[in-house]
C-alpha atoms as a PDB file:
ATOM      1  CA  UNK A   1    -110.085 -31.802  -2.436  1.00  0.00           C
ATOM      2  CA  UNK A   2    -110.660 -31.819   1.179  1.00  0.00           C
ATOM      3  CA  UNK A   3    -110.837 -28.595   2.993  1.00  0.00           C
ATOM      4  CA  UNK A   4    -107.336 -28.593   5.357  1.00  0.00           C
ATOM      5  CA  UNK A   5    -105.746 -29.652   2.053  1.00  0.00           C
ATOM      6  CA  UNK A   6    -107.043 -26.516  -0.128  1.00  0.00           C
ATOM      7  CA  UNK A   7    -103.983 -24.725   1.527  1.00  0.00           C
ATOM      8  CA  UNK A   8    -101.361 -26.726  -0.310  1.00  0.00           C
ATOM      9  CA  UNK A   9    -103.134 -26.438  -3.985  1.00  0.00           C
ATOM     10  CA  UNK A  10    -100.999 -22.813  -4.526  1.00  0.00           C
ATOM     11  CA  UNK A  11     -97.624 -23.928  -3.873  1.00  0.00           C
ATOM     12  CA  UNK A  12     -97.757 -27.366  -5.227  1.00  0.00           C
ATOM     13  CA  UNK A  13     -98.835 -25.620  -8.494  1.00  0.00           C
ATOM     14  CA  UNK A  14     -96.300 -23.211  -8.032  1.00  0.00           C
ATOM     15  CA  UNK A  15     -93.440 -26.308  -7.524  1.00  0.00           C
ATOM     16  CA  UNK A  16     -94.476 -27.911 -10.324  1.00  0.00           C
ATOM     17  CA  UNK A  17     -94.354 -25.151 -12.610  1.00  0.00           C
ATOM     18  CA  UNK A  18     -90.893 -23.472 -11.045  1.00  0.00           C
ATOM     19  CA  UNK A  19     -89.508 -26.690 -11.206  1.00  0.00           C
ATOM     20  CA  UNK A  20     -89.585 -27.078 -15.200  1.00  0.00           C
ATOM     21  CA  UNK A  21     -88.799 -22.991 -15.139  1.00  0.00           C
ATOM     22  CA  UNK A  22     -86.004 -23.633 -13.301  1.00  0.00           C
ATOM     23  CA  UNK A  23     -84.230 -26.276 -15.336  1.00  0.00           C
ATOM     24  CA  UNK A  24     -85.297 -24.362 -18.812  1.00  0.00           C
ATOM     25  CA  UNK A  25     -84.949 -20.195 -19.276  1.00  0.00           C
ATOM     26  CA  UNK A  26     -87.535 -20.238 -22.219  1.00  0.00           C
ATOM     27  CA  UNK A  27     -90.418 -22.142 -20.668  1.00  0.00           C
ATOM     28  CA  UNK A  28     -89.986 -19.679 -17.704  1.00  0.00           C
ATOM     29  CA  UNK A  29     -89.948 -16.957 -20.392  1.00  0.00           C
ATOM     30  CA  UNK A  30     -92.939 -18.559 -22.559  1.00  0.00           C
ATOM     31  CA  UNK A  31     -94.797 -18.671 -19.013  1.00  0.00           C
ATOM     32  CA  UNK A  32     -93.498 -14.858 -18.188  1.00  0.00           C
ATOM     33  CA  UNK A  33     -95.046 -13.677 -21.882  1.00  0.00           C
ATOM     34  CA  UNK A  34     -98.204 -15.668 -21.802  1.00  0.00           C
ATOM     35  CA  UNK A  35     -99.191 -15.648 -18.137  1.00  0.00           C
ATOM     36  CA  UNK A  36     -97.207 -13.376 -15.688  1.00  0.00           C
ATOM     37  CA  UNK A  37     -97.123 -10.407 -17.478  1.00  0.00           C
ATOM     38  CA  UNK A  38    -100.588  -9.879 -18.663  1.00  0.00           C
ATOM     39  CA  UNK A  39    -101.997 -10.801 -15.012  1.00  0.00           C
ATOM     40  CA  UNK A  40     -99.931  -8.386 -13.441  1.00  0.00           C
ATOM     41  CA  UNK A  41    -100.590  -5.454 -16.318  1.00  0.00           C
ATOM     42  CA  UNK A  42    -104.459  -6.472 -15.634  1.00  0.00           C
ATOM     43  CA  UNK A  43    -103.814  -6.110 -11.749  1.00  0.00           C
ATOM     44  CA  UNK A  44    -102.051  -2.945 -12.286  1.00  0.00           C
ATOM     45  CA  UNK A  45    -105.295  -1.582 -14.359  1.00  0.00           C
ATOM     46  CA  UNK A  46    -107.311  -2.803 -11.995  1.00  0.00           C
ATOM     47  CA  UNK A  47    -105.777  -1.043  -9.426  1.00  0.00           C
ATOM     48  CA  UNK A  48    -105.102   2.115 -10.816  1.00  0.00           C
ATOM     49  CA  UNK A  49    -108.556   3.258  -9.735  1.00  0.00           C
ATOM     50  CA  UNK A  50    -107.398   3.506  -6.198  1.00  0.00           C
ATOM     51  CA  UNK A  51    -105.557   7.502  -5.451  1.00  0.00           C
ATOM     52  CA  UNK A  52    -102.935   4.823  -3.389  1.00  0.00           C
ATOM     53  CA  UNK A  53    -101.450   2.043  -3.483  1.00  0.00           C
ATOM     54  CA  UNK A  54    -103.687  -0.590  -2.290  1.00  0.00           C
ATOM     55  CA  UNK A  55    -100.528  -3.268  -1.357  1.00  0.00           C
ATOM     56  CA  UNK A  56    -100.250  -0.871   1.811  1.00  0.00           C
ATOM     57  CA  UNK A  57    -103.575  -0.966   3.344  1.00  0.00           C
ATOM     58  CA  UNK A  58    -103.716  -4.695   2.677  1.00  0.00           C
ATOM     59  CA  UNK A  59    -100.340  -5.167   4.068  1.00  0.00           C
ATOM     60  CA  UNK A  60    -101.189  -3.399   7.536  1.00  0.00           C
ATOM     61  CA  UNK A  61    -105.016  -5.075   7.482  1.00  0.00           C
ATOM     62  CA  UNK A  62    -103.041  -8.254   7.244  1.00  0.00           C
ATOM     63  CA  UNK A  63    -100.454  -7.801  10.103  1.00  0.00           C
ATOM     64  CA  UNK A  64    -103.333  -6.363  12.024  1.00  0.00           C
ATOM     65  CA  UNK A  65    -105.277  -9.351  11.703  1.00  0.00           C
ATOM     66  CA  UNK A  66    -102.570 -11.609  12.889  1.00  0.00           C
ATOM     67  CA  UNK A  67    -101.551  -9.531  15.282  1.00  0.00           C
ATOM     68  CA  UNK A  68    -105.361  -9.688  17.090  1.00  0.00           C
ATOM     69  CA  UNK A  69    -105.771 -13.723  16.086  1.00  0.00           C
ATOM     70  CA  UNK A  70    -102.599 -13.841  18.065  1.00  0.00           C
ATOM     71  CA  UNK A  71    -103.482 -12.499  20.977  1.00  0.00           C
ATOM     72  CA  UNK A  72    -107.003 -13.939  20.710  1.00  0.00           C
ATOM     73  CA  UNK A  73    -105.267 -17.609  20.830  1.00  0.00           C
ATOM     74  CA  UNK A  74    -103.011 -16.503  23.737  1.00  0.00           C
ATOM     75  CA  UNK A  75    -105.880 -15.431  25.748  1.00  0.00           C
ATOM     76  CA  UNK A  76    -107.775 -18.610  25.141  1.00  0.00           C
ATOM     77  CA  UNK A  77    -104.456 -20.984  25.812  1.00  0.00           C
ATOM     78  CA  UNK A  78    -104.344 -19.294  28.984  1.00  0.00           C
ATOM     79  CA  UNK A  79    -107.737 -19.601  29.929  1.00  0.00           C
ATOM     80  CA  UNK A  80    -108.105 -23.253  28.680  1.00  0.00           C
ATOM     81  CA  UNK A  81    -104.259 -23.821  30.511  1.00  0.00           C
ATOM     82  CA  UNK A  82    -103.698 -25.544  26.640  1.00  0.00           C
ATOM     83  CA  UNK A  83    -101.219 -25.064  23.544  1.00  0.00           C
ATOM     84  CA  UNK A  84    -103.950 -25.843  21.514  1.00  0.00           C
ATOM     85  CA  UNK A  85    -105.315 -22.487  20.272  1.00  0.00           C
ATOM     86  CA  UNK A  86    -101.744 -20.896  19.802  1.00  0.00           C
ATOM     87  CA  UNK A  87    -101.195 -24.442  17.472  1.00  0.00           C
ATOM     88  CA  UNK A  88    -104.178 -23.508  15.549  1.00  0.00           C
ATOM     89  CA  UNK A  89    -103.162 -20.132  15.291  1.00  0.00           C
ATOM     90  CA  UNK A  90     -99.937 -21.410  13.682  1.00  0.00           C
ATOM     91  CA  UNK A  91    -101.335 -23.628  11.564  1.00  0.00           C
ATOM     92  CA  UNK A  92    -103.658 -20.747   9.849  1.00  0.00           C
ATOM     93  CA  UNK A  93    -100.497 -18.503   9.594  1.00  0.00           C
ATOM     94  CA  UNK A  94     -98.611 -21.347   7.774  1.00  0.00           C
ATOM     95  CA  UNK A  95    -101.431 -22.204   5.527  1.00  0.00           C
ATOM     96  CA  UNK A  96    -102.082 -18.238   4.936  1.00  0.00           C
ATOM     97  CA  UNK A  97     -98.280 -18.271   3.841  1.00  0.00           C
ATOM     98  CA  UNK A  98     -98.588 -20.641   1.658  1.00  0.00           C
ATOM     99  CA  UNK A  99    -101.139 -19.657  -0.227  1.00  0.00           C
ATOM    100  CA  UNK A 100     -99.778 -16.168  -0.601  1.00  0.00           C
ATOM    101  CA  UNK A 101     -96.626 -17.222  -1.488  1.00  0.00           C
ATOM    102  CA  UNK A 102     -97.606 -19.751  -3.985  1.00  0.00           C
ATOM    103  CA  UNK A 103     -99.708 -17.210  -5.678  1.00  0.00           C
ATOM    104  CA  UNK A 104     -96.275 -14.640  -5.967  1.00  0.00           C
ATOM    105  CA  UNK A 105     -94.409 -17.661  -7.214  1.00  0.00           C
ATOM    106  CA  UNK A 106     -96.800 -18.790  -9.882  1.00  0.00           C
ATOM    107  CA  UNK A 107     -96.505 -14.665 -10.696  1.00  0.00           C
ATOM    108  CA  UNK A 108     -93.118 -13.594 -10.576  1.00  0.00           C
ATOM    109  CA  UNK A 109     -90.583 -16.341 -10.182  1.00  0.00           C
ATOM    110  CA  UNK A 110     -91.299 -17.529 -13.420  1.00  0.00           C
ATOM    111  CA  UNK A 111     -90.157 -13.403 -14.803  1.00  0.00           C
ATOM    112  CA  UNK A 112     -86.608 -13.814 -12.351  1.00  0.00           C
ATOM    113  CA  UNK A 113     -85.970 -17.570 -13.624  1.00  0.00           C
ATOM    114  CA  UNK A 114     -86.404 -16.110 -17.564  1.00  0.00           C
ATOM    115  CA  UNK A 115     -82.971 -14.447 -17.721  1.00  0.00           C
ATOM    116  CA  UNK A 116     -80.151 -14.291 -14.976  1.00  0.00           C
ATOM    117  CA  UNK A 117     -78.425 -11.701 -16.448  1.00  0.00           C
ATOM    118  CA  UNK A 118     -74.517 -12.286 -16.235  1.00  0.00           C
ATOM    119  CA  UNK A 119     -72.758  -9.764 -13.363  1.00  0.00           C
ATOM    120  CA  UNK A 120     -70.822  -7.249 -16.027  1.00  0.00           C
ATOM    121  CA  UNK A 121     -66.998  -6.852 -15.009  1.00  0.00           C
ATOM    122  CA  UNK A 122     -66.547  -3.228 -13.085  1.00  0.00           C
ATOM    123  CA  UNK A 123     -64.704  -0.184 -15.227  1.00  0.00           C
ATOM    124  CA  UNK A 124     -61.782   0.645 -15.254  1.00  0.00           C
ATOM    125  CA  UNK A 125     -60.944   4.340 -12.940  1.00  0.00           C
ATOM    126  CA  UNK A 126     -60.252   6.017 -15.842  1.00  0.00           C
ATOM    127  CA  UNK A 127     -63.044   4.736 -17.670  1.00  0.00           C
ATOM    128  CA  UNK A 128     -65.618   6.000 -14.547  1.00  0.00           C
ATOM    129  CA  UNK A 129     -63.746   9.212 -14.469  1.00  0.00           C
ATOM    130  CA  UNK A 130     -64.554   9.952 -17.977  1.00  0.00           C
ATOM    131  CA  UNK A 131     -67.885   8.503 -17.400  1.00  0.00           C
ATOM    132  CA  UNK A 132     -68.070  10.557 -14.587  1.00  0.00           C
ATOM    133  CA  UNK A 133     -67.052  14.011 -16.688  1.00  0.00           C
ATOM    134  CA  UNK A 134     -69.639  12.889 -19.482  1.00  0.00           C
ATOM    135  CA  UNK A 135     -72.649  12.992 -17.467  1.00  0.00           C
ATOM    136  CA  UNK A 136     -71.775  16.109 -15.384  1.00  0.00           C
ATOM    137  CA  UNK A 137     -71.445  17.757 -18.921  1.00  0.00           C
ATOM    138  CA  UNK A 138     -74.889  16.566 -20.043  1.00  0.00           C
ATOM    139  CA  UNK A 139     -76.162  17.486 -16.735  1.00  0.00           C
ATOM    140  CA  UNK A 140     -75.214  21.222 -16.672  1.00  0.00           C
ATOM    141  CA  UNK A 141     -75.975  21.413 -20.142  1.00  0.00           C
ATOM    142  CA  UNK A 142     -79.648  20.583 -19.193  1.00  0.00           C
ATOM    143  CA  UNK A 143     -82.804  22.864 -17.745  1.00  0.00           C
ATOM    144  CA  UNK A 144     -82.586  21.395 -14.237  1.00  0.00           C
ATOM    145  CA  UNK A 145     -86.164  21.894 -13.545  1.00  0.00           C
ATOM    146  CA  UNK A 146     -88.180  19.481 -12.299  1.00  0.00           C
ATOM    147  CA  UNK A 147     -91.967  19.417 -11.902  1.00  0.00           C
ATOM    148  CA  UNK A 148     -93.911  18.224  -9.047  1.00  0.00           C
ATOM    149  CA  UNK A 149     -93.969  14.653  -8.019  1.00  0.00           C
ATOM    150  CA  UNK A 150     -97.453  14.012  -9.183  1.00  0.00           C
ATOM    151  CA  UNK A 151     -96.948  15.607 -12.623  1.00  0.00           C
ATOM    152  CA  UNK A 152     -94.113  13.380 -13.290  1.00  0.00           C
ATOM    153  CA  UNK A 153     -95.995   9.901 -12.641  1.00  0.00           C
ATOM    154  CA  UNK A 154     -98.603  11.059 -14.565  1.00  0.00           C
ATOM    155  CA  UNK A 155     -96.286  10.811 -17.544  1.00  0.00           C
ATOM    156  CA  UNK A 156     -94.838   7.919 -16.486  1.00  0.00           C
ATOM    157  CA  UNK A 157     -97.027   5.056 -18.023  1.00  0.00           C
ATOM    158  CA  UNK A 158     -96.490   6.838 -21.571  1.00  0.00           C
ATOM    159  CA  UNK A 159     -92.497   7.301 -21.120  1.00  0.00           C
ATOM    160  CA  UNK A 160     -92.168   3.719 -20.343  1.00  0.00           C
ATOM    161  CA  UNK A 161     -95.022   2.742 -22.944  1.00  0.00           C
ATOM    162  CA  UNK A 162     -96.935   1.508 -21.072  1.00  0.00           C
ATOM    163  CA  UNK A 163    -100.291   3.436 -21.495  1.00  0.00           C
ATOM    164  CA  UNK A 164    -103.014   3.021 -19.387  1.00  0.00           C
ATOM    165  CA  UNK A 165    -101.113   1.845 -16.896  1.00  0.00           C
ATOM    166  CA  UNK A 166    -100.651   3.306 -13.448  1.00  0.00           C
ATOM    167  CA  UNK A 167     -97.580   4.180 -11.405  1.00  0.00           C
ATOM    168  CA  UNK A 168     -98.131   5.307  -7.733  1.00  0.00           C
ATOM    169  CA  UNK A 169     -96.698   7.685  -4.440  1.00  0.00           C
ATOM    170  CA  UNK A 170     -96.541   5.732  -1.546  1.00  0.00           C
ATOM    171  CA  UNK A 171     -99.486   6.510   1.079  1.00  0.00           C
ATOM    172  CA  UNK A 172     -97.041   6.122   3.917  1.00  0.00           C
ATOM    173  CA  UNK A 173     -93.449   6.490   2.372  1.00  0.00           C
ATOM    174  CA  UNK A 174     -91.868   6.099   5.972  1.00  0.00           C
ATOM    175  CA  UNK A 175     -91.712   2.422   5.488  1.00  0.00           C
ATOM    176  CA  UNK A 176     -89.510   3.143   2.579  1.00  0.00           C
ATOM    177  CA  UNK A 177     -87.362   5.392   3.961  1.00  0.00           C
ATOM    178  CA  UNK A 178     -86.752   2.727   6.958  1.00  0.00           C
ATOM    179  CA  UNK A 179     -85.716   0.387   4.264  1.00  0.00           C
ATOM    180  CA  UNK A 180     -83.664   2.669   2.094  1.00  0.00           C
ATOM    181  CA  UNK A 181     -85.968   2.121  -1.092  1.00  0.00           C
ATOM    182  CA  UNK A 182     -86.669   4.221  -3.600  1.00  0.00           C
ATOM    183  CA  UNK A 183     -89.342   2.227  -5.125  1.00  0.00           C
ATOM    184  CA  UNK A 184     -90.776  -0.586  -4.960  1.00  0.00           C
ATOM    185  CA  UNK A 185     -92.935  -3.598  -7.636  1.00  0.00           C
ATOM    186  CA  UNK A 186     -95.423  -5.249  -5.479  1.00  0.00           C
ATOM    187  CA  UNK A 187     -96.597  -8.280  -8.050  1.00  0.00           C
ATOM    188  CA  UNK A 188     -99.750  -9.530  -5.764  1.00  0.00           C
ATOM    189  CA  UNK A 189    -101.531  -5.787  -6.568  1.00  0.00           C
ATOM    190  CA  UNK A 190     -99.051  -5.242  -9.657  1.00  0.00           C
ATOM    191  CA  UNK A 191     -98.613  -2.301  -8.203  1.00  0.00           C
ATOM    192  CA  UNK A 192     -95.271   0.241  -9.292  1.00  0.00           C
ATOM    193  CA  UNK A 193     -94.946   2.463  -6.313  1.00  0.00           C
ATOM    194  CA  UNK A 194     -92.512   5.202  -5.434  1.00  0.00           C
ATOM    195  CA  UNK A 195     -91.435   7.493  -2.935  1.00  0.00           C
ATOM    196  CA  UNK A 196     -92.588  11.145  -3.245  1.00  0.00           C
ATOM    197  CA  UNK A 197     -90.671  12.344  -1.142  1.00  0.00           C
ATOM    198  CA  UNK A 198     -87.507  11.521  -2.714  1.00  0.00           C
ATOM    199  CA  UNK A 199     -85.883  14.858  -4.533  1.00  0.00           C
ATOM    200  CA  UNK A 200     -87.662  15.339  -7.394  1.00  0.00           C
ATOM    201  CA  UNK A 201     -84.918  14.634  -9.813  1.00  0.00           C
ATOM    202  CA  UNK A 202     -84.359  11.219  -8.953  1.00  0.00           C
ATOM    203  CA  UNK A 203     -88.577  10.330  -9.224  1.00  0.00           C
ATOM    204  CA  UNK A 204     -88.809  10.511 -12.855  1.00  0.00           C
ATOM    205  CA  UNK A 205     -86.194   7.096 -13.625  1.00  0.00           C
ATOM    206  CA  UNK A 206     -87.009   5.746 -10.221  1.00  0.00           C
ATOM    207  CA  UNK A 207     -90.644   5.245 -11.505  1.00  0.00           C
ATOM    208  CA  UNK A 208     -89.603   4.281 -14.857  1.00  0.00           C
ATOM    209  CA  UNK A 209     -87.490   1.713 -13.437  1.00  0.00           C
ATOM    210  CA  UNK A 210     -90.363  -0.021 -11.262  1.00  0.00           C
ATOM    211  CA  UNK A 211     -92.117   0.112 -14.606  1.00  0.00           C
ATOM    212  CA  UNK A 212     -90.242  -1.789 -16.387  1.00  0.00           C
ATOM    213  CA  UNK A 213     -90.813  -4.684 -13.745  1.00  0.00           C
ATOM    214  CA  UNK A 214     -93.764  -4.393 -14.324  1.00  0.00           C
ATOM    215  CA  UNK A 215     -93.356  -4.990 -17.851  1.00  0.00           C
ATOM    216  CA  UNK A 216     -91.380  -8.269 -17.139  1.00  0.00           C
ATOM    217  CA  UNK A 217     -87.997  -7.559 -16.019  1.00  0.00           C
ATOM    218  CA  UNK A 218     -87.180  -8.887 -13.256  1.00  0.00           C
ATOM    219  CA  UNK A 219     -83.362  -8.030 -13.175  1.00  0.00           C
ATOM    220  CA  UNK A 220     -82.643  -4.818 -11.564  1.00  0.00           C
ATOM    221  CA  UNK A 221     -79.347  -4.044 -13.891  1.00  0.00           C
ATOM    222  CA  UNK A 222     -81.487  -4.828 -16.667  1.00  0.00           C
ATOM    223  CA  UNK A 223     -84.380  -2.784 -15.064  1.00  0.00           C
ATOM    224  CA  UNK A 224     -82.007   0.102 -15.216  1.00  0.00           C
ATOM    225  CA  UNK A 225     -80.882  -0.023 -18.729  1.00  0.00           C
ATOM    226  CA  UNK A 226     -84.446  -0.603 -19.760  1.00  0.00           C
ATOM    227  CA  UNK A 227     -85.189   2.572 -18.174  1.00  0.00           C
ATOM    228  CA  UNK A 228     -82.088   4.411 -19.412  1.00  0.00           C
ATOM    229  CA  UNK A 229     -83.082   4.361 -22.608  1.00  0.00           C
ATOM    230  CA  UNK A 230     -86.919   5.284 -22.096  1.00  0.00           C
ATOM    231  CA  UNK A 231     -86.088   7.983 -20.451  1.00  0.00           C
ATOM    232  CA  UNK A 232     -83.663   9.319 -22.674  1.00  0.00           C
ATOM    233  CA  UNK A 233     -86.261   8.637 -25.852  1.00  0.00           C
ATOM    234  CA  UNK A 234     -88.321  11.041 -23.446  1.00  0.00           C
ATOM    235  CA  UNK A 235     -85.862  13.517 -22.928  1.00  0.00           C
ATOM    236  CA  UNK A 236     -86.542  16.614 -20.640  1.00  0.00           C
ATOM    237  CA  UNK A 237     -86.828  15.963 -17.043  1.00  0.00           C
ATOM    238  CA  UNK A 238     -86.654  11.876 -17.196  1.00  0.00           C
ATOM    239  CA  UNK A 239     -83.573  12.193 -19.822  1.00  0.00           C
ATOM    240  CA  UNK A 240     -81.717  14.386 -16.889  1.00  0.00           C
ATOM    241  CA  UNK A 241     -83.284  12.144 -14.182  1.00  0.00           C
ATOM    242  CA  UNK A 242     -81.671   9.355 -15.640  1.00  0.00           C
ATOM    243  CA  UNK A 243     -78.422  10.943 -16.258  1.00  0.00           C
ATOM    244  CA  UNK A 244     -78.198  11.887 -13.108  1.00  0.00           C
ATOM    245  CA  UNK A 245     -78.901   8.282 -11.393  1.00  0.00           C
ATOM    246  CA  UNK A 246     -76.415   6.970 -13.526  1.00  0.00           C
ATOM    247  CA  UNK A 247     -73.785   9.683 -12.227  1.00  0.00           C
ATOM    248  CA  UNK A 248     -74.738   8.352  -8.460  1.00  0.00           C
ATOM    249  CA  UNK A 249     -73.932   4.786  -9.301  1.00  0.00           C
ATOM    250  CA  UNK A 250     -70.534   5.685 -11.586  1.00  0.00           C
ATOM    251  CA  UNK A 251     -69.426   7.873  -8.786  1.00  0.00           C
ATOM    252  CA  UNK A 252     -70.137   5.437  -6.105  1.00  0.00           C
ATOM    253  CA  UNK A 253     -67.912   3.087  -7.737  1.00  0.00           C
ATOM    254  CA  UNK A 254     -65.121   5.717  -9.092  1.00  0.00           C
ATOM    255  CA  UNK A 255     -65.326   6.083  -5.032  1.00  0.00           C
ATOM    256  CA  UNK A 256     -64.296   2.814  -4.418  1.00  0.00           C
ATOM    257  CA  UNK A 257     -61.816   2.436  -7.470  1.00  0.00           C
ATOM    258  CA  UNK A 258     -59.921   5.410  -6.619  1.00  0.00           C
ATOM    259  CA  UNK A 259     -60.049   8.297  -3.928  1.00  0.00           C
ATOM    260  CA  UNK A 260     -58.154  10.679  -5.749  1.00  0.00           C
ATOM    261  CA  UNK A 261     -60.171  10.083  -9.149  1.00  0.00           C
ATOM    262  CA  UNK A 262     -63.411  10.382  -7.230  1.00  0.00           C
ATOM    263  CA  UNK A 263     -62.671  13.632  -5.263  1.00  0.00           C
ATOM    264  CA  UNK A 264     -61.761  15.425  -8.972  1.00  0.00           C
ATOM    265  CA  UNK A 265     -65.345  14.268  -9.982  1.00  0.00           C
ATOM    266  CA  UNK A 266     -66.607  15.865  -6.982  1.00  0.00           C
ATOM    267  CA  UNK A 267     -64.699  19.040  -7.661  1.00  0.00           C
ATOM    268  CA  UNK A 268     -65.882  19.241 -10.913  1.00  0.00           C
ATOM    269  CA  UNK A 269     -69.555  19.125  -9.607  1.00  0.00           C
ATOM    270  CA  UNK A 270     -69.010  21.897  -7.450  1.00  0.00           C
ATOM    271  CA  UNK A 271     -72.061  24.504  -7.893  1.00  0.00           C
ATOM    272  CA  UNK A 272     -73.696  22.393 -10.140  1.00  0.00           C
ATOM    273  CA  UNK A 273     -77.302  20.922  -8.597  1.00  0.00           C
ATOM    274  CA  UNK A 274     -75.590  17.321  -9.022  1.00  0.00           C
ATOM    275  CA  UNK A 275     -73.500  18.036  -6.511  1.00  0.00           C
ATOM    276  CA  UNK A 276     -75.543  17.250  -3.424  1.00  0.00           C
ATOM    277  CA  UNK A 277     -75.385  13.515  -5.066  1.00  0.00           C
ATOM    278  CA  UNK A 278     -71.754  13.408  -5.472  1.00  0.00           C
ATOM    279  CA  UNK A 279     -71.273  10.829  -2.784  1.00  0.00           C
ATOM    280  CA  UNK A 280     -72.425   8.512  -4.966  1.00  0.00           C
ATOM    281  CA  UNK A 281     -74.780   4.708  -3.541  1.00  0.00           C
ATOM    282  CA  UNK A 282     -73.977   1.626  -2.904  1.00  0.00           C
ATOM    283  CA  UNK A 283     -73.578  -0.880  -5.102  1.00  0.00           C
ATOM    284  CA  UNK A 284     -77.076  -2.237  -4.532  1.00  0.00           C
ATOM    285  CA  UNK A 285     -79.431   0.519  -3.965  1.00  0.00           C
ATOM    286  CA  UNK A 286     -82.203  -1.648  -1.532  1.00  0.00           C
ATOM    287  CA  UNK A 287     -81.432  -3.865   1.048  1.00  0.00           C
ATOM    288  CA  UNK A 288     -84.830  -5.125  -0.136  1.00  0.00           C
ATOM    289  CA  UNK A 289     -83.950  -8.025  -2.603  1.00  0.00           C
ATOM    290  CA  UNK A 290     -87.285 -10.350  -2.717  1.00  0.00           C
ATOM    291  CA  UNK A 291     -88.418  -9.140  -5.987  1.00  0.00           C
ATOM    292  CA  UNK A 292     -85.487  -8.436  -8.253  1.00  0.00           C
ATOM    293  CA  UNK A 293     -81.733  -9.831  -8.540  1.00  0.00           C
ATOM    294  CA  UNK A 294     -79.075  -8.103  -9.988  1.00  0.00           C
ATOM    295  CA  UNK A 295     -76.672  -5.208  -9.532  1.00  0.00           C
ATOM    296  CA  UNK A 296     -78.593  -2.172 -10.585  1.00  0.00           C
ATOM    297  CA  UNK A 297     -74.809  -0.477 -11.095  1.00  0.00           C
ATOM    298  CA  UNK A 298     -74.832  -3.043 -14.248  1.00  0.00           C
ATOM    299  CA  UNK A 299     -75.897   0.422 -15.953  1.00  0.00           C
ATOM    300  CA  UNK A 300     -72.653   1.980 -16.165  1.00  0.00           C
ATOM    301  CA  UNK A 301     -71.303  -1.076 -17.286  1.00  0.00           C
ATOM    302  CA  UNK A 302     -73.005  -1.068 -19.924  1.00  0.00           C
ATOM    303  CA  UNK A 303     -72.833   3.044 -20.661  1.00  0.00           C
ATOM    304  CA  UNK A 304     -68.885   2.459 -20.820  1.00  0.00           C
ATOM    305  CA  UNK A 305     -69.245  -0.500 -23.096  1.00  0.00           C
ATOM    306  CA  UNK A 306     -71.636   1.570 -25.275  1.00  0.00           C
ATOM    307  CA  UNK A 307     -69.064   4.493 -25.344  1.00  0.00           C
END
């Protein structure tokens, strides 16, 4: 292959395996079980030996590096009074693009195109209210303690089963914060990665939940109910945790069902440490929607169906 072609192996591999995916759920799910997932468990492994997440440092060496290239070709199209340098520039970006994204294509696209979950039909208000009631019951009816951050990812990997694997505190959680994220599943580094600075008693599900894309869910309503029920097989801290997360997405949408409904939740909160999260979140919790698809609310859905 010649050498300004090598750029365009990755995503031509990539298009002819998403293409088949595409037009047929199992292959995409044979391809998910036999390729996708073990690479990114081996990634995750191989990663775990770093104390951070390593998708961080490369992702600032990376801007950093086109940032300088950049102004490297700008100085030299000045100099030379050409576009020519600023066109190669471009043309390295492009094939440094392509080659990246093919690689997170032949990875994770296959794990999104393996089941599009169905968007479950909203509850009822009376149906979230009692939802609602449930989970504050469960709640105050729990210890309410919460270890440290650290403590909790270390029993993380186990809780979702997924032993010797690795789940990680952001080195520089302000980028998360400017996104609104929680957490995050980078599949290049197959790194799960959360904020630490979150309260402590959402962490617990929050990393469970980037576990279980890890594990090959790519859906985050799925994602959610995946972790649900690890977490309440754990009990303790992640069992609460999860509780808890659930209560912010039922009374987000009692919210928007009905005022009056929601504000007797909220009443019945009062004094209770859930309070503070009685406002509920949005629908979708991440304006951040490259990896997964789905409504990550599909959780209560599914707790009301499940009675």
């Amino acid at each position: 292959m010649k050498p300004r072609r090598r750029h365009i192996a990755a995503p031509l591999a990539a298009a002819a395996l998403l293409l088949p995916c595409a037009a047929s759920p199992a292959l995409a799910a044979r391809w998910r079980d036999g390729f996708s997932r073990p690479a990114m468990l081996a990634l995750n492994r191989l990663t775990a030996c770093a104390p951070f997440p390593v998708a961080e440092p490369l992702v600032l060496a990376a801007a950093g590096c086109a940032l300088l290239t950049l102004a490297a070709a700008l100085v030299r199209s000045l100099a030379q009074r050409k576009i020519a340098p600023l066109a190669r520039w471009l043309r390295g970006m492009l094939r440094a693009c392509l080659i990246l994204g093919g690689i997170v294509a032949l990875l994770w696209a296959p794990v999104k195109l393996s089941g599009i979950a169905e968007a479950p039909a909203p509850p009822d208000a009376e149906r979230l209210e009692a939802l609602c009631a449930e989970l504050a019951d469960a709640l105050k009816a729990g210890s309410g303690g919460f270890p440290e951050p650290q403590a909790a990812l270390r029993r993380v990997p186990e809780v979702a089963g997924m032993p010797g694997c690795a789940v990680k505190a952001a080195r520089y959680p302000e980028w998360m914060r400017a996104m609104g994220i929680a957490g995050l599943f980078a599949p290049p580094t197959g790194e799960a990665i959360v904020d630490a600075s979150a309260p402590s008693e959402l962490m617990p599900f929050t990393a469970v939940h980037e576990m279980m894309h890890l594990n090959g869910v790519a859906d985050e309503g799925e994602a959610n109910i995946a972790a649900w029920q690890r977490c309440l097989d754990a009990g303790g801290e992640f069992a609460e945790s999860a509780r808890l997360w659930a209560l912010r997405y039922a009374m987000g949408m009692l919210r928007r069902a009905d005022e009056s409904a929601w504000r007797r939740a909220c009443q019945a909160l009062e004094g209770t440490p859930a309070a503070r999260f009685c406002g509920g979140t949005a629908e979708t919790a991440t304006p951040l929607r490259l990896w997964g698809s789905g409504n990550y609310a599909a959780l209560v859905s599914w707790l009301v169906e499940k009675g």
